[in-house]
N, C-alpha and C. Protein backbone atom coordinates (compact mmCIF):
# COMPACT_ATOMS: atom_id res chain seq x y z
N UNK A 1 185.60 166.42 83.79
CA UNK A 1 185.42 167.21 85.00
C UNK A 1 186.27 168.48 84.93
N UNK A 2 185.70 169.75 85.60
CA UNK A 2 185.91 170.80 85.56
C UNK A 2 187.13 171.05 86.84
N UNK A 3 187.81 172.02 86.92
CA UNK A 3 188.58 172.24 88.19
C UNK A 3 188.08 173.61 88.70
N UNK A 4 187.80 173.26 90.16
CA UNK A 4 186.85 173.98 90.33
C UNK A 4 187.82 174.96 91.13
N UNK A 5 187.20 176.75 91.38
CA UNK A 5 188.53 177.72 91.08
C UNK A 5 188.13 177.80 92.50
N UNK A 6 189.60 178.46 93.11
CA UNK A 6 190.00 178.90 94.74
C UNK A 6 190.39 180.02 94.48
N UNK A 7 189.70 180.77 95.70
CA UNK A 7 190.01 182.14 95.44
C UNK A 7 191.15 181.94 96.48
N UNK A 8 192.58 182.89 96.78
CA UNK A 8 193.16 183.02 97.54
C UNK A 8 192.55 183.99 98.91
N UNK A 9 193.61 183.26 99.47
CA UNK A 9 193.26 184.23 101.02
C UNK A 9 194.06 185.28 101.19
N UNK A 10 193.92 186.65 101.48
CA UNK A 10 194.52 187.60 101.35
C UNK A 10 194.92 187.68 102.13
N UNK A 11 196.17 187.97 102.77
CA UNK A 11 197.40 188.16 104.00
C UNK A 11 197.28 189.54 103.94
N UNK A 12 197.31 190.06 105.07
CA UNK A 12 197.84 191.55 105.24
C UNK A 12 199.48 191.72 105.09
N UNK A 13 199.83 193.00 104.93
CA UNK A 13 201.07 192.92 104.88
C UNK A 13 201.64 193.71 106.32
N UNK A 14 200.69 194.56 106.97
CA UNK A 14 201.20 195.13 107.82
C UNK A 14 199.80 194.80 108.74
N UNK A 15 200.25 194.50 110.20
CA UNK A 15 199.30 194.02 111.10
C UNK A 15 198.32 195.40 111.48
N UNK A 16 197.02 195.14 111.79
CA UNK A 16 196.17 196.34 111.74
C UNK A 16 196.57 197.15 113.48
N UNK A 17 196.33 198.12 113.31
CA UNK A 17 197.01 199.86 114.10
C UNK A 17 195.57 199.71 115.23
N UNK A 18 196.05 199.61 116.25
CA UNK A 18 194.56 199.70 117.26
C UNK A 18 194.74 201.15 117.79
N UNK A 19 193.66 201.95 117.65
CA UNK A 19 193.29 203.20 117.68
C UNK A 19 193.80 203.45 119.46
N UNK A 20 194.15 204.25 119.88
CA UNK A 20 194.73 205.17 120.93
C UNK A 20 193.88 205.83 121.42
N UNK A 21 193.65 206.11 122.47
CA UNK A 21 192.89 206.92 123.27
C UNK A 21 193.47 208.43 123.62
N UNK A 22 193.79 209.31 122.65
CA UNK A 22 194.87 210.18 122.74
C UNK A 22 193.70 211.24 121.96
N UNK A 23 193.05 212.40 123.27
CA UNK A 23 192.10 213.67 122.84
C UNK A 23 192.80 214.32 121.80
N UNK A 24 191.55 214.80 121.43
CA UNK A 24 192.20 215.70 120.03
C UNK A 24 192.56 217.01 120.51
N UNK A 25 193.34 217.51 120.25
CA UNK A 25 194.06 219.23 120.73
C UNK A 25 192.61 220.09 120.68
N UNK A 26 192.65 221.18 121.55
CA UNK A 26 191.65 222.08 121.85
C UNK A 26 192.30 223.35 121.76
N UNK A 27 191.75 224.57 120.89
CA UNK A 27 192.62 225.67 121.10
C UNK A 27 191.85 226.54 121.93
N UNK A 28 192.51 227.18 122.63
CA UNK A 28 191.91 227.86 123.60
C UNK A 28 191.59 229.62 123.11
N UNK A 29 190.48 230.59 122.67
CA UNK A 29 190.32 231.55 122.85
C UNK A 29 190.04 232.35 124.07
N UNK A 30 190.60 233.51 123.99
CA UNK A 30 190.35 234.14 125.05
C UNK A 30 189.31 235.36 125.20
N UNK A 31 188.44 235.25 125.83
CA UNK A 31 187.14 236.38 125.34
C UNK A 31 185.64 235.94 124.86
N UNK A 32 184.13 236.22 125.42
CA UNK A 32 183.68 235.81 124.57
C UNK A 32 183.13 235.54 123.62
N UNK A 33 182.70 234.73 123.06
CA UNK A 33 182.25 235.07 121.67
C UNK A 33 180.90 235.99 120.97
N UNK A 34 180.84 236.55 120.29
CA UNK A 34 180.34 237.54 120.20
C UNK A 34 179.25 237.45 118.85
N UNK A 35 177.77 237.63 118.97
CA UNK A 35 177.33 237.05 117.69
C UNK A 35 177.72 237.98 116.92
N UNK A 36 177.52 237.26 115.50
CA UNK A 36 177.63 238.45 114.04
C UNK A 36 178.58 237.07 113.38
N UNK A 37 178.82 238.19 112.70
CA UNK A 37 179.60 237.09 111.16
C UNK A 37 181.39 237.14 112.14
N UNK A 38 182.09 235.76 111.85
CA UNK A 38 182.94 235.99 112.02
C UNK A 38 183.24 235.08 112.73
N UNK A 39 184.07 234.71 113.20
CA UNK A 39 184.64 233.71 114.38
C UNK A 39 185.22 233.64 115.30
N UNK A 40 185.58 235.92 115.46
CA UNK A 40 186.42 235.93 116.02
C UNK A 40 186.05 235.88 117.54
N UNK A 41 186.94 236.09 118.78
CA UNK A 41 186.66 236.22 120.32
C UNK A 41 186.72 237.73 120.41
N UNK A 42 186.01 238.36 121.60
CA UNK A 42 186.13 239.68 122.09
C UNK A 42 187.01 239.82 122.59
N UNK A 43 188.34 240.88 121.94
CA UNK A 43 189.58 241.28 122.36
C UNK A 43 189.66 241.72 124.19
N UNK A 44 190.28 241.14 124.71
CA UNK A 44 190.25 241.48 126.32
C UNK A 44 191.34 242.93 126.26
N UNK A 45 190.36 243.82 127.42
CA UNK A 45 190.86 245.19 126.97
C UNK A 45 192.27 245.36 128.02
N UNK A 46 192.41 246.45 127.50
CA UNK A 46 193.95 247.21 128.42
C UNK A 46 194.09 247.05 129.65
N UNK A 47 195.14 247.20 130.63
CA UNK A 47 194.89 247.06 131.70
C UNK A 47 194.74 248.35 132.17
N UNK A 48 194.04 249.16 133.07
CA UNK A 48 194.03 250.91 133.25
C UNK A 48 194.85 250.83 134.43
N UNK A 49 195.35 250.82 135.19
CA UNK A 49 195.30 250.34 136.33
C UNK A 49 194.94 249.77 137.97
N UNK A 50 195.53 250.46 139.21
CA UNK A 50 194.89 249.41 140.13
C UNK A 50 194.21 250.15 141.20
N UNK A 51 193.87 251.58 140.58
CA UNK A 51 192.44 252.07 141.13
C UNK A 51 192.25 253.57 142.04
N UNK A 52 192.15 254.39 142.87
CA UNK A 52 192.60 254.79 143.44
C UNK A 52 192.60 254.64 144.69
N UNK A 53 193.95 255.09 145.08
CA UNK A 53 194.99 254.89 146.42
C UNK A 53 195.77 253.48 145.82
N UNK A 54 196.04 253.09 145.26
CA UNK A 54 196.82 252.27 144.32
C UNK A 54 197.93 251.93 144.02
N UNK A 55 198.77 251.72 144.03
CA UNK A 55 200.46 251.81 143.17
C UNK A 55 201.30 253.05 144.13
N UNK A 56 201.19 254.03 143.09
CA UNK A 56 201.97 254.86 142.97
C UNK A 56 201.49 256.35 144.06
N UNK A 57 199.67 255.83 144.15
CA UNK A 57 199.25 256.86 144.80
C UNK A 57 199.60 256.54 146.57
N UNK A 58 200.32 255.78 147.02
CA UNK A 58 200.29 255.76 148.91
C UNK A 58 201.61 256.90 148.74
N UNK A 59 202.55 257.11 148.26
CA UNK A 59 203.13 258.21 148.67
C UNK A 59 202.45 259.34 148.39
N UNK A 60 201.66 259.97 147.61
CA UNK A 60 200.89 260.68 147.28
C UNK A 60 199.72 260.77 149.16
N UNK A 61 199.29 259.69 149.07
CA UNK A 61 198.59 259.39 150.35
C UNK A 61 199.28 260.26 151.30
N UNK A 62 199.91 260.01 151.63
CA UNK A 62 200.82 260.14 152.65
C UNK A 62 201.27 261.06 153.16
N UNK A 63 202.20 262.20 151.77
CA UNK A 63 202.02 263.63 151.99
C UNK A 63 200.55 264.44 151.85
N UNK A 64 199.85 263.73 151.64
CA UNK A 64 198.13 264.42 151.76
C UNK A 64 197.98 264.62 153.12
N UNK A 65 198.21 263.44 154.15
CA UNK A 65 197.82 263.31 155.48
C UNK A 65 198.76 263.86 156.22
N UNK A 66 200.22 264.53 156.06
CA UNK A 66 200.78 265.21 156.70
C UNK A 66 200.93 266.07 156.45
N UNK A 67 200.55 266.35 155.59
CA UNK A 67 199.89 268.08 155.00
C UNK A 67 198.60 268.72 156.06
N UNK A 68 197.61 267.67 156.13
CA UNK A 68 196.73 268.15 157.07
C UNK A 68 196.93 267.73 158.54
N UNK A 69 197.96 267.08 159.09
CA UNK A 69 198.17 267.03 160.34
C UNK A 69 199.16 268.17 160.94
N UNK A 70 199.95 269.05 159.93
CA UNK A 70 200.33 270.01 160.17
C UNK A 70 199.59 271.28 160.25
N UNK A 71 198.62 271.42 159.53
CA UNK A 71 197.50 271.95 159.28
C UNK A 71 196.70 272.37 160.56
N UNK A 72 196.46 271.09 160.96
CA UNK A 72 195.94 270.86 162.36
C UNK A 72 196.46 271.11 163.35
N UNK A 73 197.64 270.79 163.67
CA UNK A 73 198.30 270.95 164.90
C UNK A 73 199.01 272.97 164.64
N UNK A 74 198.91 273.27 163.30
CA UNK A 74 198.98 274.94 163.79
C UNK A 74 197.79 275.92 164.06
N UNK A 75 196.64 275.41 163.48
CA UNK A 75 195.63 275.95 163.75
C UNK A 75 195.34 275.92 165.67
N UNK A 76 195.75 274.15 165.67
CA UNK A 76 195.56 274.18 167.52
C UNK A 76 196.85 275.45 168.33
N UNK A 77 197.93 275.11 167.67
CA UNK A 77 198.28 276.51 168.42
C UNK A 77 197.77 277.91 168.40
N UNK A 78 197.44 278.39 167.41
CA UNK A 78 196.73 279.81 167.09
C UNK A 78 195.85 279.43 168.23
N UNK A 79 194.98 278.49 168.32
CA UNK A 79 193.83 278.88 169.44
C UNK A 79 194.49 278.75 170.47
N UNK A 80 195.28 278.10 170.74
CA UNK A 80 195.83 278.07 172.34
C UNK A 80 196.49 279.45 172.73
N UNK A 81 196.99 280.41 172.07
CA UNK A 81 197.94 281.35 172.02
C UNK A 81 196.95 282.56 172.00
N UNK A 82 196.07 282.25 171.67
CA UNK A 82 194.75 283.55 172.07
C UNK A 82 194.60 283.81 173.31
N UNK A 83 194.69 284.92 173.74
CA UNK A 83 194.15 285.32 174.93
C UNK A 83 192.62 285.12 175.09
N UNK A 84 192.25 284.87 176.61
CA UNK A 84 190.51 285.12 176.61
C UNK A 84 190.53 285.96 177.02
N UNK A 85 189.67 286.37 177.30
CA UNK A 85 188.92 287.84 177.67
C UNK A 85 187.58 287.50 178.33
């Protein structure tokens, strides 16, 4: 009689890794995409600024409108200071 062969049972050596529910990173571009060759995003432009009467322009404003309220109020004297006839 023959002896009949056993295969062994294979043991792990390190217990198996249960997968994580952890999203994969996303990179964010800004702009959008634009066909043609390339991959790149549409560069977002300059800022010009915030328009007019804006920022820098209310003091500007300001002596505009008391420029013509002086304007006004001498012209009303010239007429008041006329004689009628």
């Amino acid at each position: 009689p023959t002896a009949t062969p056993v295969t062994p049972t294979s043991t792990p050596t390190e217990p198996p890794v249960e997968p994580t529910n952890t999203p994969t990173p996303v990179e964010t571009v800004a702009g959008e995409k634009t066909p043609g060759p390339g991959n790149q995003a549409t560069p977002i432009p300059p800022d010009t600024g915030s328009g007019l009467g804006g920022g820098a322009a209310g003091s500007s404003m300001l002596l505009v409108i008391l420029g013509l309220a002086a304007v006004t109020a001498g012209a009303g004297f010239v007429s008041l200071g006329r004689k009628r006839r």
